[in-house]
Protein backbone atom coordinates (compact mmCIF):
# COMPACT_ATOMS: atom_id res chain seq x y z
CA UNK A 1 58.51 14.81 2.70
CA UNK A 2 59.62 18.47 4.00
CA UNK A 3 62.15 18.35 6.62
CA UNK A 4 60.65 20.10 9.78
CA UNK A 5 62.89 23.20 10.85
CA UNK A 6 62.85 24.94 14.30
CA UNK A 7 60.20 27.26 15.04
CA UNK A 8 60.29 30.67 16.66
CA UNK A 9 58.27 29.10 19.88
CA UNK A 10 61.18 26.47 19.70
CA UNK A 11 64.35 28.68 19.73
CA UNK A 12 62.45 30.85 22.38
CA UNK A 13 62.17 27.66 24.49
CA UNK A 14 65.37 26.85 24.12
CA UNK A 15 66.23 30.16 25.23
CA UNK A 16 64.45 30.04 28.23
CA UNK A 17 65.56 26.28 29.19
CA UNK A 18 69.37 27.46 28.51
CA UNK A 19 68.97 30.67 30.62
CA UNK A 20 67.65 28.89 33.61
CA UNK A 21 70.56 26.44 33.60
CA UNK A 22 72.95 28.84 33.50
CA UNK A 23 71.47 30.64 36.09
CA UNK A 24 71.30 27.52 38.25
CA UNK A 25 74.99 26.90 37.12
CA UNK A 26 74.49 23.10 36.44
CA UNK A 27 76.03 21.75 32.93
CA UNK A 28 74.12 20.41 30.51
CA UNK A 29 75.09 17.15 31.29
CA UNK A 30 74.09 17.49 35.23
CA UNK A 31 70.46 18.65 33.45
CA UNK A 32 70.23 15.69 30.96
CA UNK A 33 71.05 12.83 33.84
CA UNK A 34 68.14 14.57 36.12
CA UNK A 35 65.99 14.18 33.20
CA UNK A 36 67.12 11.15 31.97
CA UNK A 37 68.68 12.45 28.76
CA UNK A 38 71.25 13.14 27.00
CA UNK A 39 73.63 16.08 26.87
CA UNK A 40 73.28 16.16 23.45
CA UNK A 41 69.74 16.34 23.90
CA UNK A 42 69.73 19.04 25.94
CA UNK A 43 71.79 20.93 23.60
CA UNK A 44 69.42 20.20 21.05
CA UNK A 45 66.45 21.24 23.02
CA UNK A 46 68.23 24.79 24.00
CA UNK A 47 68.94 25.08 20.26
CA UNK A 48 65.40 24.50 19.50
CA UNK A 49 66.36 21.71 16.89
CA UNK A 50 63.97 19.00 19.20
CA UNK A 51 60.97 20.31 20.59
CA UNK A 52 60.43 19.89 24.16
CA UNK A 53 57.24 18.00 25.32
CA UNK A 54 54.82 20.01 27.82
CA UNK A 55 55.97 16.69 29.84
CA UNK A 56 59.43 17.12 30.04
CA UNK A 57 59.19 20.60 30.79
CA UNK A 58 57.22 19.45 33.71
CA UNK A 59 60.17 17.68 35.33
CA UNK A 60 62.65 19.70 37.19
CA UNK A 61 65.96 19.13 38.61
CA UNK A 62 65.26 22.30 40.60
CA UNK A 63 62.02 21.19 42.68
CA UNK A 64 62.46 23.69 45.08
CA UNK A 65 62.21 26.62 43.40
């Protein structure tokens, strides 16, 4: 079986999701208990390693905005 690698869409995600965080100044940890996750999860979704579910993406600790 092929191991599945990060796509382009994914890193640019990633990108996205890490750029927004910092701009909201909350640590990755303060993002991953809003969404009920990991910080190590997080990391791996701004890496683009795990994919991010339309979902999940969906779910904002910024509501307001």
């Amino acid at each position: 079986m092929a191991t599945k690698s990060a796509t382009n869409v994914d890193q640019q995600v990633g990108a996205r999701i890490r750029a927004r965080r910092q701009a909201l100044q909350i640590s990755q940890m303060a993002l991953g208990d809003s969404l009920g996750v990991t910080f190590q999860q997080v990391q791996k979704y701004e890496k683009g390693t795990n994919r991010v579910s339309s979902s999940r993406l969906a779910q904002s600790p910024d509501r307001n905005s």
